[in-house]
Protein backbone atom coordinates (compact mmCIF):
# COMPACT_ATOMS: atom_id res chain seq x y z
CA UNK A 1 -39.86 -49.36 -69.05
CA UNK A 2 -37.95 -52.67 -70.04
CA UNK A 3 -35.47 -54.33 -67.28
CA UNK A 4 -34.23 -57.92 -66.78
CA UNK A 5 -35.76 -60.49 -64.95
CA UNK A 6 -32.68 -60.99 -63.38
CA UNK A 7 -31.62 -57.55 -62.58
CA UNK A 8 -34.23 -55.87 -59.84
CA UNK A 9 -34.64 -52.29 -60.96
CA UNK A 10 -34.12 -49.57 -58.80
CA UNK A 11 -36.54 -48.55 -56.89
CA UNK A 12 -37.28 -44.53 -56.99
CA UNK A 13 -38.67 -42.40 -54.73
CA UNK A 14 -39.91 -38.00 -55.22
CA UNK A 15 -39.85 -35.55 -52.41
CA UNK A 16 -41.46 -32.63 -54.62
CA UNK A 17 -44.80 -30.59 -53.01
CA UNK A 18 -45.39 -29.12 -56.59
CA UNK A 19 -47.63 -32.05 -58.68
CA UNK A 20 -46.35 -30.84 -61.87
CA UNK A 21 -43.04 -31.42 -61.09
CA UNK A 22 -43.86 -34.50 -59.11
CA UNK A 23 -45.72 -35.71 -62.36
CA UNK A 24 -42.85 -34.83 -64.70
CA UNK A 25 -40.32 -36.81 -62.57
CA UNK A 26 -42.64 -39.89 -62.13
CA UNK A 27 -42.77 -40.37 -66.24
CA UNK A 28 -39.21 -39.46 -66.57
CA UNK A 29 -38.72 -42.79 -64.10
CA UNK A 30 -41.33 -44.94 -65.45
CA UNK A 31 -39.53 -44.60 -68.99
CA UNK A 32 -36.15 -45.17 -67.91
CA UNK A 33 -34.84 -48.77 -68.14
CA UNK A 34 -33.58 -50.24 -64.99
CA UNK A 35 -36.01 -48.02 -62.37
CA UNK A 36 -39.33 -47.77 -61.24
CA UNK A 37 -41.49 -44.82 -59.32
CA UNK A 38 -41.98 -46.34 -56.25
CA UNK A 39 -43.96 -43.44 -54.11
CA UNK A 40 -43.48 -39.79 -54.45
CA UNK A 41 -44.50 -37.53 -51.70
CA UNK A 42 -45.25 -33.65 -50.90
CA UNK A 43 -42.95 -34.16 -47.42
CA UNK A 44 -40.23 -36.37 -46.54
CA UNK A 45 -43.01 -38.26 -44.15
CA UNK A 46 -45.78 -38.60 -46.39
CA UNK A 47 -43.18 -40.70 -48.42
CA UNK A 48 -42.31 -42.63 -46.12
CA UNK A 49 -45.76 -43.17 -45.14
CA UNK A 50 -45.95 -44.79 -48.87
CA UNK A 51 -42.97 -46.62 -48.54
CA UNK A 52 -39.42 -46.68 -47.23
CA UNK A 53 -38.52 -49.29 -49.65
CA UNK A 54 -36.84 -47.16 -51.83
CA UNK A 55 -32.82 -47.36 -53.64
CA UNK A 56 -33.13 -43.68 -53.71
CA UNK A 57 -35.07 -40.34 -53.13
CA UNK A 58 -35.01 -37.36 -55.05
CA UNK A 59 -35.72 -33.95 -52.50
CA UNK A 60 -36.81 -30.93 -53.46
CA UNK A 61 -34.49 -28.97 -50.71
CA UNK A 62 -37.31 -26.49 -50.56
CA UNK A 63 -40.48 -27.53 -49.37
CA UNK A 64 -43.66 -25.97 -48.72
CA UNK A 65 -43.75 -27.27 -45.53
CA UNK A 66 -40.34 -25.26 -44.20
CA UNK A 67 -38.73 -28.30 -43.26
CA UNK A 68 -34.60 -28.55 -42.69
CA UNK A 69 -32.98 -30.29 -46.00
CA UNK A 70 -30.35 -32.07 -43.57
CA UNK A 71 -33.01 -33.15 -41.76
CA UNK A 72 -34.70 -34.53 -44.50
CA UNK A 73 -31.51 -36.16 -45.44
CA UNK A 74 -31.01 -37.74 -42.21
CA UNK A 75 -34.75 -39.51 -42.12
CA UNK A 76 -33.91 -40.99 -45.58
CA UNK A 77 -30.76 -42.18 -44.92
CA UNK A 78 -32.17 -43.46 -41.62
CA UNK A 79 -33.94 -46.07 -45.04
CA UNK A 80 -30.68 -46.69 -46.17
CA UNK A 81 -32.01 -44.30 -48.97
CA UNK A 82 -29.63 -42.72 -50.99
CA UNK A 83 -30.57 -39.04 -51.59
CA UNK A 84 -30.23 -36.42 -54.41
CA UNK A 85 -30.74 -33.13 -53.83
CA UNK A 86 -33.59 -31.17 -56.20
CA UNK A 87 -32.69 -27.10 -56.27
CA UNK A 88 -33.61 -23.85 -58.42
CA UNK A 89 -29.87 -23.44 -57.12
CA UNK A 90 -31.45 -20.18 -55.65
CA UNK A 91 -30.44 -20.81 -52.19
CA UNK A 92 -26.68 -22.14 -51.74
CA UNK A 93 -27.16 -22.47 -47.98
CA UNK A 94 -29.76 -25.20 -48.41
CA UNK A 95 -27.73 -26.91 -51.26
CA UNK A 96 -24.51 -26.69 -48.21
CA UNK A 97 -26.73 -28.30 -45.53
CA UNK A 98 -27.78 -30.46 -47.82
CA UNK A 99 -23.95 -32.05 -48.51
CA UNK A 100 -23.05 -31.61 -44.55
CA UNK A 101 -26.19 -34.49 -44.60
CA UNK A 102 -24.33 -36.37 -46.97
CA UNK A 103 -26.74 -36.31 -50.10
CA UNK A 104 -24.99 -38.05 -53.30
CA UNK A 105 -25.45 -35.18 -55.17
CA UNK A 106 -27.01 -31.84 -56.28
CA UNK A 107 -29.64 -31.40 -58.99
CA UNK A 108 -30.87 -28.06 -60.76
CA UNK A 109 -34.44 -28.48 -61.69
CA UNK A 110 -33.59 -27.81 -64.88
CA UNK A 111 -31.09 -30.45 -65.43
CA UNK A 112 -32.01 -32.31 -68.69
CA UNK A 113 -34.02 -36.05 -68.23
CA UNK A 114 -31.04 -38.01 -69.38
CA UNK A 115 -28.80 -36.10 -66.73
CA UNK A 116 -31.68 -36.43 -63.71
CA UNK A 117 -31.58 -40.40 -64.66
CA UNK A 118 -27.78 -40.78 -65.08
CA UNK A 119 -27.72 -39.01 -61.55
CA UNK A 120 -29.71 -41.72 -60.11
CA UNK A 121 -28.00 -44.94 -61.43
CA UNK A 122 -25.28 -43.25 -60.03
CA UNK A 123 -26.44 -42.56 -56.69
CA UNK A 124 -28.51 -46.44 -56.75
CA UNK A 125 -24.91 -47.50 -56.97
CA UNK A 126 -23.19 -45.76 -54.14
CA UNK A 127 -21.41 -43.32 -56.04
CA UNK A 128 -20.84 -39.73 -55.81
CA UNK A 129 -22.93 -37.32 -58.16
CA UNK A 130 -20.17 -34.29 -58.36
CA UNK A 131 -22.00 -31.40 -60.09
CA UNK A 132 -20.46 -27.59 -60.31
CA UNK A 133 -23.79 -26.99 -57.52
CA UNK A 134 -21.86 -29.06 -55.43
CA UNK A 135 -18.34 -27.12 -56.03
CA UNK A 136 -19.56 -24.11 -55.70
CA UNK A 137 -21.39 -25.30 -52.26
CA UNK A 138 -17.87 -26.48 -51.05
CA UNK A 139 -15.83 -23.70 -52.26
CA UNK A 140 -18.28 -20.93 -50.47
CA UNK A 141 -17.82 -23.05 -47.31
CA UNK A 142 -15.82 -21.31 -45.11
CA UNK A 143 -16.30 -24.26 -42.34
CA UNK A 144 -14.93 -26.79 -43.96
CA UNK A 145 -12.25 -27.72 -41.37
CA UNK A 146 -8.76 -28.45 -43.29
CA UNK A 147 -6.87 -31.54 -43.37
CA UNK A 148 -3.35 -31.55 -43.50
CA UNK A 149 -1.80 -34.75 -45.43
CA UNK A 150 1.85 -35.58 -46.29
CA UNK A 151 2.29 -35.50 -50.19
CA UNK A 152 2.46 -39.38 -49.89
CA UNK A 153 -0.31 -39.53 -48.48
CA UNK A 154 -2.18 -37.36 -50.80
CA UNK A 155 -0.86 -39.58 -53.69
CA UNK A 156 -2.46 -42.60 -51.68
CA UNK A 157 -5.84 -40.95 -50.91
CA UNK A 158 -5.89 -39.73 -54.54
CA UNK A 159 -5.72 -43.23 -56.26
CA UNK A 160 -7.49 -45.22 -53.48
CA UNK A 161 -10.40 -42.32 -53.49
CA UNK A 162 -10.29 -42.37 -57.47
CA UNK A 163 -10.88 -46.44 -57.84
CA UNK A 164 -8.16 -48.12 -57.42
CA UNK A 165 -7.79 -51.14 -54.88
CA UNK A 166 -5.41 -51.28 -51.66
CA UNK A 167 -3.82 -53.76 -53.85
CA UNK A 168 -3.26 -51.23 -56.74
CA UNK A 169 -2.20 -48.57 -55.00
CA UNK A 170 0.82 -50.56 -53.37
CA UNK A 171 1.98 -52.23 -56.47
CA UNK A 172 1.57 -48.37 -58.39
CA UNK A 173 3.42 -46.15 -55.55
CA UNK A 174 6.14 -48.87 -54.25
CA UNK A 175 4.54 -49.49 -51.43
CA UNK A 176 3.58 -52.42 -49.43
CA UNK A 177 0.02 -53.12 -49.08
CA UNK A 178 0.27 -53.19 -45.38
CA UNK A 179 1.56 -49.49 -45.41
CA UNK A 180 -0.93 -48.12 -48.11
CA UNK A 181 -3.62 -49.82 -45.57
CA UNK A 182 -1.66 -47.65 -42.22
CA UNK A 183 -2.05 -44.40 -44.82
CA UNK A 184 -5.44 -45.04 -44.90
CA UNK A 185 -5.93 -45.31 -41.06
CA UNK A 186 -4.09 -42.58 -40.59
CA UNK A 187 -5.96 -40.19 -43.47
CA UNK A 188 -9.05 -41.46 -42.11
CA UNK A 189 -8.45 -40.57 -37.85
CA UNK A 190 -7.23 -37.13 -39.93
CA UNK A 191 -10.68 -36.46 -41.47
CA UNK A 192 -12.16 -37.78 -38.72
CA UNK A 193 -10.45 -35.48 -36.26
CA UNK A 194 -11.23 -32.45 -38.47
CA UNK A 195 -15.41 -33.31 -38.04
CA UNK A 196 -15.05 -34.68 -41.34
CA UNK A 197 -15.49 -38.68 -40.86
CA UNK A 198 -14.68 -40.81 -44.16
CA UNK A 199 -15.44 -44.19 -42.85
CA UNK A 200 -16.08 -45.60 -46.44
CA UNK A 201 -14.26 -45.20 -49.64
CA UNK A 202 -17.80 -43.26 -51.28
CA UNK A 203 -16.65 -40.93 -48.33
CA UNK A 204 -12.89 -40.33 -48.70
CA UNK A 205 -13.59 -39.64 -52.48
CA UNK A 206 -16.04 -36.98 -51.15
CA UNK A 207 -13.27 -35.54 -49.06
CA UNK A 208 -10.83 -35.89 -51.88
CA UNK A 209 -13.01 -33.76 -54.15
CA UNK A 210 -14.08 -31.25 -50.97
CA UNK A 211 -10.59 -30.45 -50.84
CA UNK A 212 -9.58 -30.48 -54.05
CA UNK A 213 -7.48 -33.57 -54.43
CA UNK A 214 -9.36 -34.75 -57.35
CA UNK A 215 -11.02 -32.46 -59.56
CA UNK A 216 -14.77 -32.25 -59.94
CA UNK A 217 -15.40 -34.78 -63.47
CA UNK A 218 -17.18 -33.88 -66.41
CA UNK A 219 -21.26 -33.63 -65.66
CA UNK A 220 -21.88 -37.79 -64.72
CA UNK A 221 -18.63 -38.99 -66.22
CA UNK A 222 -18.57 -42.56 -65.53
């Protein structure tokens, strides 16, 4: 592994009770610029027993010792860990609990190495891993509480949610930035009404996608 001396890599962690696997993902890491493999673990705790220093956690949503992925989720993020879900895709209700936790994203276990380490940068920098795991989870979610938004305020949430600045947005719909800023609010006490709080941007893009207000990108599209 080669990184900068002035940019830290990120710091890896592997929820994964099978050692083969565990080994696998451990070299995959170690020969990826930018990363390291931090700790890896057979349960969320006995990671966390290693460390809880950690950018972010790959977890294997099914573990040998039963425990609840959105559980598992929760103690992570509890680290500030971002997490990325590990699945055979064999059980959609564990990859669902898994997003109500608020993972980044969904992995098969057969994804290839460049697409498992392109996930992580991805999660290491706050964004959202959209996979068709995680469309499929959404779509077959028959909880998902709806949202009703104006078509202006659809067009707000869909350039705000896709990148663009307060700033943007105003100066691309006509709007003043004060008043893009009130559509926010107001989208936001929406979602948040509907059980479905977006207090961050990484959030209301997750909501934009959940409802289908953006479309789910390419595999790790930048």
């Amino acid at each position: 592994m080669n990184t900068s001396s002035f940019e830290p890599a990120y710091r890896v962690g592997v929820v994964e009770h099978f050692e083969s696997l565990l080994k696998g993902l451990q070299t995959v890491i170690e020969e990826s610029d930018g990363m390291v493999f931090a700790a890896g673990g057979a349960t969320v705790d006995d990671l966390l027993a290693e460390t809880s220093d950690l950018d972010v956690a790959l977890l294997n949503l099914r573990l040998d010792d039963k425990s609840c992925p959105a559980h598992n989720a929760q103690k992570l993020h509890a680290h500030n860990i971002s997490v990325l879900a590990f699945t055979t895709g064999d059980h959609p209700e564990l990859v669902r609990s898994a997003i109500a936790a608020g993972v980044a994203g969904v992995l098969r276990k057969s994804a290839r190495n460049s697409e498992v380490v392109e996930a992580i940068r991805l999660a290491a920098e706050g964004r959202t891993v959209a996979t068709m795991d995680w469309a499929t989870a959404i779509d077959a979610d028959l909880n998902l509480a709806a949202v009703e938004l104006s078509p202006r305020q659809r067009e707000v949430l869909v350039l705000y949610a896709s990148g663009e600045p307060a700033g943007r947005v105003a100066s691309i719909t006509g709007l003043s930035i004060e008043t893009v800023n009130a559509y926010l609010t107001r989208i936001r006490r929406k979602y948040a009404d509907a059980g479905r709080p977006a207090p961050t941007k990484t959030d209301l893009y997750k909501r934009a996608l959940e409802d289908g207000w953006l479309p789910i990108p390419p595999l790790y599209q930048r």
